[in-house]
N, C-alpha and C. Protein backbone atom coordinates (compact mmCIF):
# COMPACT_ATOMS: atom_id res chain seq x y z
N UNK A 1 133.19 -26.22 71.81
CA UNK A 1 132.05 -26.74 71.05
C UNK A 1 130.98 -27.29 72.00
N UNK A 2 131.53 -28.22 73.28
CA UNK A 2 130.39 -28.55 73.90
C UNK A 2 129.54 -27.43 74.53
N UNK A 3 130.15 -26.46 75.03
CA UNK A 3 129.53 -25.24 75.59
C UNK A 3 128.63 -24.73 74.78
N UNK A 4 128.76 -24.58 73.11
CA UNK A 4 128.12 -24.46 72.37
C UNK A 4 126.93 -24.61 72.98
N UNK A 5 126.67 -25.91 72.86
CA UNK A 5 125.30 -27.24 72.30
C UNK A 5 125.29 -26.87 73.72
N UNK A 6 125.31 -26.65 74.25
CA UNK A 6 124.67 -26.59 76.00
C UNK A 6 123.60 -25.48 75.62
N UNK A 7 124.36 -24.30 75.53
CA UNK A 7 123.69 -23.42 75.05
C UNK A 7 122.88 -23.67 74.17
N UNK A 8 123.00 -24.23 73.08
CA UNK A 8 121.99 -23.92 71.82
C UNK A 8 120.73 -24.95 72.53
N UNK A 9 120.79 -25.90 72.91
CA UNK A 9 120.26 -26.90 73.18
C UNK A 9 118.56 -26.62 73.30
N UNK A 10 118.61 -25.53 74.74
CA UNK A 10 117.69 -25.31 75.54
C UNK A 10 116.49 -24.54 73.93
N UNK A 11 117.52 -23.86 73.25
CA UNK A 11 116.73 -22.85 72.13
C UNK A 11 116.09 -23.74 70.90
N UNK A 12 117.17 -24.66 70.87
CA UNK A 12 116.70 -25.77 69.71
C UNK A 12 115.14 -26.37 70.53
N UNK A 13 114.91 -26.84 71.65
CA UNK A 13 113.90 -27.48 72.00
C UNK A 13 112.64 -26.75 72.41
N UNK A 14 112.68 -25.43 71.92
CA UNK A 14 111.71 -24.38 72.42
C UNK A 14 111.42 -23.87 71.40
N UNK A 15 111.92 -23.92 70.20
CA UNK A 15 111.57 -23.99 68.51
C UNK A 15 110.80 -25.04 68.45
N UNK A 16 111.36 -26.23 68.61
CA UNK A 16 110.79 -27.61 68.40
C UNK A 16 109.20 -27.52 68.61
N UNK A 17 109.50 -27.48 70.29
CA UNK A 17 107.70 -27.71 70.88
C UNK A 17 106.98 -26.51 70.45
N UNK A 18 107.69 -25.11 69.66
CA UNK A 18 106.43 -24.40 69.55
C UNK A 18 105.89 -24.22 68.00
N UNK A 19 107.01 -25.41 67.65
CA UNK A 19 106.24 -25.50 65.69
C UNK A 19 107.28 -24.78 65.36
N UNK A 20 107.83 -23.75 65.85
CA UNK A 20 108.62 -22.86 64.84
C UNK A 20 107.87 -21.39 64.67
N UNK A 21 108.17 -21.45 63.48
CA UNK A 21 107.13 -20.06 62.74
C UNK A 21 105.75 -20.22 63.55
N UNK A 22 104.99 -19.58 63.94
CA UNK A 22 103.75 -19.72 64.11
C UNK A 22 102.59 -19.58 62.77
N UNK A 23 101.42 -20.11 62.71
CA UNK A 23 100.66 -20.18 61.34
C UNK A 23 99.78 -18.77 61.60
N UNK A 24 99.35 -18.13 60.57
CA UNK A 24 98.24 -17.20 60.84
C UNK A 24 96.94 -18.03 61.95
N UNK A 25 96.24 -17.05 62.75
CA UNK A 25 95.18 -16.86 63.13
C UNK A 25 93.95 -16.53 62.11
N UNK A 26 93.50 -17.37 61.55
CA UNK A 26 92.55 -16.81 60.29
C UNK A 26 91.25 -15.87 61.33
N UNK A 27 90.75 -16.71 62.09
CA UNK A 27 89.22 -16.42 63.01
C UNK A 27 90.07 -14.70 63.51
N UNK A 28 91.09 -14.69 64.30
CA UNK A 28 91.45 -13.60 64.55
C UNK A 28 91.50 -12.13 63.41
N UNK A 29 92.48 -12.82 62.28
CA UNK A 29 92.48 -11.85 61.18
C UNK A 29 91.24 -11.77 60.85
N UNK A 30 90.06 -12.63 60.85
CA UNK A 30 88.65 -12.09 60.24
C UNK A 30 88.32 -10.96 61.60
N UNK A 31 88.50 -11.26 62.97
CA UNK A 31 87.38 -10.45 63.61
C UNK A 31 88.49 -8.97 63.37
N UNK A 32 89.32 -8.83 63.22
CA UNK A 32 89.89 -7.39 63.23
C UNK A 32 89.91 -6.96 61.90
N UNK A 33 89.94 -7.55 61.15
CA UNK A 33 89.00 -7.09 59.36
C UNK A 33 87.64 -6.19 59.75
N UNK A 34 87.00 -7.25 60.62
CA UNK A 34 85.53 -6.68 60.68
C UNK A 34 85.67 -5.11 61.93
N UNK A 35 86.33 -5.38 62.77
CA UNK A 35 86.37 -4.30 63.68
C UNK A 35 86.93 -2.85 63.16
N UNK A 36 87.66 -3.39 61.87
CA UNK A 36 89.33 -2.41 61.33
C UNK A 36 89.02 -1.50 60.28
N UNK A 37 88.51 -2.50 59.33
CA UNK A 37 88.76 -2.83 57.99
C UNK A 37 86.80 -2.50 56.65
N UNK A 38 86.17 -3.25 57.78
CA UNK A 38 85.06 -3.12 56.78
C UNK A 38 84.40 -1.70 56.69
N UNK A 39 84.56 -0.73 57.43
CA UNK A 39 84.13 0.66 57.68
C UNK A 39 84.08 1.71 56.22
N UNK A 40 85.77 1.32 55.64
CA UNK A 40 86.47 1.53 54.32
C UNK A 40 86.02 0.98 52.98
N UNK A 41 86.20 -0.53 53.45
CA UNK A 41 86.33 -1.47 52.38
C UNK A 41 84.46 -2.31 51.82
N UNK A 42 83.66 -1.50 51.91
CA UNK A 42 82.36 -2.05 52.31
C UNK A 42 81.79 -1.37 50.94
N UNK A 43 80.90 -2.20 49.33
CA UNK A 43 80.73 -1.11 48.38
C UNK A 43 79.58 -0.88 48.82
N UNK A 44 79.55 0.17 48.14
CA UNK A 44 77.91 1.19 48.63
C UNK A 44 77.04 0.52 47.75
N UNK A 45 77.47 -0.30 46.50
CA UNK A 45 76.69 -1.14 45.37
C UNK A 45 75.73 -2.11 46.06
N UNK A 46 76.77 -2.94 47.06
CA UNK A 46 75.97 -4.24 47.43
C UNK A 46 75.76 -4.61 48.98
N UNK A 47 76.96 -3.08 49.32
CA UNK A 47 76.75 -3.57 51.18
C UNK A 47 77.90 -4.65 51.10
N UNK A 48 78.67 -5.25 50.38
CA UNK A 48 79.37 -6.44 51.07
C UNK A 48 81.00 -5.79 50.93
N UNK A 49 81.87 -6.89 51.64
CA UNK A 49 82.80 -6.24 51.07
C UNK A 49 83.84 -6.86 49.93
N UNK A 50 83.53 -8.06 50.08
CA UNK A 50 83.99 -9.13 48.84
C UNK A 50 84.10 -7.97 47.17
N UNK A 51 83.09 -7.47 47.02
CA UNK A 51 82.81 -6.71 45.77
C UNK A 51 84.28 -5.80 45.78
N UNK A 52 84.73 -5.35 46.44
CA UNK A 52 86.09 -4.64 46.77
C UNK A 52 87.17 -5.62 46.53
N UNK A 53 87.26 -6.81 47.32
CA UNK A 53 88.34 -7.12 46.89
C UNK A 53 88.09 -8.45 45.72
N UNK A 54 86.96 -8.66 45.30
CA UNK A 54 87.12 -8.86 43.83
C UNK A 54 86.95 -8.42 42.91
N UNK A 55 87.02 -7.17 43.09
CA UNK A 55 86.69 -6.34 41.59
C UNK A 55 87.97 -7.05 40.33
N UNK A 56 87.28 -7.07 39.48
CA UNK A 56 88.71 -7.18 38.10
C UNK A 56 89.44 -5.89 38.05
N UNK A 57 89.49 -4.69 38.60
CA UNK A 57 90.20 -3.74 38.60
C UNK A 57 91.21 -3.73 39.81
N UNK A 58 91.51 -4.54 40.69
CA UNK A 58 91.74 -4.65 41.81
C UNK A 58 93.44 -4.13 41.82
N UNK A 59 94.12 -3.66 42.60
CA UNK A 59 95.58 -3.36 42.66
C UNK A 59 96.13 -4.29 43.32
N UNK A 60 95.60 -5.14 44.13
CA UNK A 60 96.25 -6.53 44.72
C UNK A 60 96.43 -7.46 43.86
N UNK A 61 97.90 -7.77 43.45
CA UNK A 61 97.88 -9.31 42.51
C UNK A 61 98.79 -10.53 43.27
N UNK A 62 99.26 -10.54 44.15
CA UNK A 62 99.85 -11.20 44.81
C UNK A 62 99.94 -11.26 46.01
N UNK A 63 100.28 -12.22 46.58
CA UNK A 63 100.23 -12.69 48.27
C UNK A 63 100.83 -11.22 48.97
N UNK A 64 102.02 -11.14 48.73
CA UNK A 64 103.21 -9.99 48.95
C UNK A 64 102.67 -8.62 48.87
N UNK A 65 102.02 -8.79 47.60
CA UNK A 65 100.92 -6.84 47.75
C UNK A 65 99.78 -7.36 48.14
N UNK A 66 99.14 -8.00 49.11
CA UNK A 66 98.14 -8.26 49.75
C UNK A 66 98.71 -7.80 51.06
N UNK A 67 99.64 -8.54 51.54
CA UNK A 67 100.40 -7.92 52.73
C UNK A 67 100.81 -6.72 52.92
N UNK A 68 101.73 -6.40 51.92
CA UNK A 68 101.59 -5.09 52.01
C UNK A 68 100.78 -3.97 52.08
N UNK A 69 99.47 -3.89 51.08
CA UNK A 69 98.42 -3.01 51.52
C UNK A 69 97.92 -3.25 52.51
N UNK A 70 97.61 -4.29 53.22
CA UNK A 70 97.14 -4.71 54.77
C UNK A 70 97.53 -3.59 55.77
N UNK A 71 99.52 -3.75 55.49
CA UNK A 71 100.55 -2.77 56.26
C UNK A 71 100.03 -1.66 56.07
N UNK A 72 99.90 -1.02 54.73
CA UNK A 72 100.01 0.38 54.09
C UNK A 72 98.25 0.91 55.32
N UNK A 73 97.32 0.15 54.89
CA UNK A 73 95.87 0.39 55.46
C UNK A 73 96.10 0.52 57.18
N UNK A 74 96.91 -0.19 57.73
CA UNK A 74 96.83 -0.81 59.76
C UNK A 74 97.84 0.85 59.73
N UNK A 75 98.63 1.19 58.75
CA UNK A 75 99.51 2.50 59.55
C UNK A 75 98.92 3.82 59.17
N UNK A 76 97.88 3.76 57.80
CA UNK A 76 96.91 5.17 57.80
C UNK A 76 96.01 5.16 58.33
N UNK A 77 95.73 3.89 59.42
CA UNK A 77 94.83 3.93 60.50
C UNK A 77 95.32 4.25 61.87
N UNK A 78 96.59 4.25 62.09
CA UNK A 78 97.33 4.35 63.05
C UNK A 78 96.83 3.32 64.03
N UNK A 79 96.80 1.86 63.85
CA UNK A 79 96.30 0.80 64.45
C UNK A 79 97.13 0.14 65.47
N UNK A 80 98.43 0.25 65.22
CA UNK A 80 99.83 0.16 65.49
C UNK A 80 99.95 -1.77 65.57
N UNK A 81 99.09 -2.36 64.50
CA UNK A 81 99.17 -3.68 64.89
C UNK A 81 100.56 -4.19 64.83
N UNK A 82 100.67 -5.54 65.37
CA UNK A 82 102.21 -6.61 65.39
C UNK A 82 102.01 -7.30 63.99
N UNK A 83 103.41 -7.15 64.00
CA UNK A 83 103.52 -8.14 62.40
C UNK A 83 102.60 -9.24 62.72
N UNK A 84 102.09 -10.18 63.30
CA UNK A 84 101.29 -11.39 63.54
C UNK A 84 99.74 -10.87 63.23
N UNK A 85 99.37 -9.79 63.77
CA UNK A 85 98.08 -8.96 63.11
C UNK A 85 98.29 -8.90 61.63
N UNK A 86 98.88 -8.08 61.09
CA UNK A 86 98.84 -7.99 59.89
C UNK A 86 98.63 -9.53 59.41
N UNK A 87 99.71 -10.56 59.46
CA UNK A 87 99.26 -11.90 58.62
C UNK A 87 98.53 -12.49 59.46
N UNK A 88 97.36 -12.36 60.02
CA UNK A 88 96.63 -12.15 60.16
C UNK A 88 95.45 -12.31 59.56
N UNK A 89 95.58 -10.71 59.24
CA UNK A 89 94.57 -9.91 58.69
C UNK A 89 94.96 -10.44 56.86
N UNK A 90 96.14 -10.53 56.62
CA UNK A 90 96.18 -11.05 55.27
C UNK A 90 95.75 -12.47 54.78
N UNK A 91 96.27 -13.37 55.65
CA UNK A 91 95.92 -14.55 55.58
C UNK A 91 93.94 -14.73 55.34
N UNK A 92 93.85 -13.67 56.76
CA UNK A 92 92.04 -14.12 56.17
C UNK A 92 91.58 -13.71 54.81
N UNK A 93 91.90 -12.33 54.39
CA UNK A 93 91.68 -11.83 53.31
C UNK A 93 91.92 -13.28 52.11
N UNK A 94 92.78 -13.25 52.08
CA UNK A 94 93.11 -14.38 50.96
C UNK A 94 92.43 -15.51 50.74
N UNK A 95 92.29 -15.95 51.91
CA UNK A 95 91.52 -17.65 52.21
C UNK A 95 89.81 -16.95 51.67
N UNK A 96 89.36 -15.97 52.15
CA UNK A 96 87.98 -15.75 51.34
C UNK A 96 88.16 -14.82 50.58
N UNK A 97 88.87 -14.28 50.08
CA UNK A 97 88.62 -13.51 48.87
C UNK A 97 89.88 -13.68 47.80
N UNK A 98 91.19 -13.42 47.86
CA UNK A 98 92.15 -13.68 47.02
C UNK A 98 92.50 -14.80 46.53
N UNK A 99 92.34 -15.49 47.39
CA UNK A 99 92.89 -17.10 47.15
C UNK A 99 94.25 -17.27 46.21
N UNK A 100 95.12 -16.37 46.53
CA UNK A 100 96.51 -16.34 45.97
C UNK A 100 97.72 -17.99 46.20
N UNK A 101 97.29 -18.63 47.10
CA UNK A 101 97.30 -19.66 47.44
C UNK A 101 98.46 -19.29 49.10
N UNK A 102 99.42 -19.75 48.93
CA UNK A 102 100.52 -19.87 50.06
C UNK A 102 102.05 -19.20 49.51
């Protein structure tokens, strides 16, 4: 058991100091929206791209299929982003346009 905690020790305190989970990058997920994303997602109505993802017809209803189409969009782009891109890229979406909450 002590050998254990020797071991675990060093891993427990390198979780600790780095928060854990890491939080989205919102500023990041916006600039690779704009580099990625607005080319597609942009209506020809108004020029913006908000009009897209608030339409009342929208196929996104939740945090989970927000992420997921994020995924589905970064691999028919062949973008090859890291899971941390994607939430990301979802997290910004949400905070200005979905507001699905957390």
């Amino acid at each position: 058991m002590n050998r254990y905690l020797q071991l675990m020790a060093p891993a427990a305190l390198l979780l600790a100091s780095s928060g854990g989970v890491s939080a989205a990058d919102i500023a990041h997920g916006k600039t690779l929206h704009k580099e990625h994303c607005v080319a597609c997602h942009t209506s020809l109505t108004n020029g913006k791209p908000d009009s897209l993802y608030t339409r009342a017809d929208r196929r996104v209803t939740s945090l989970d299929g927000l992420r997921k189409q994020v995924r589905r969009c970064e691999l028919s782009l062949g973008l090859r982003w890291f899971d941390d891109d994607i939430d990301d890229v979802t997290a910004f979406l949400n905070q200005d346009f979905y507001r699905f909450g957390k």
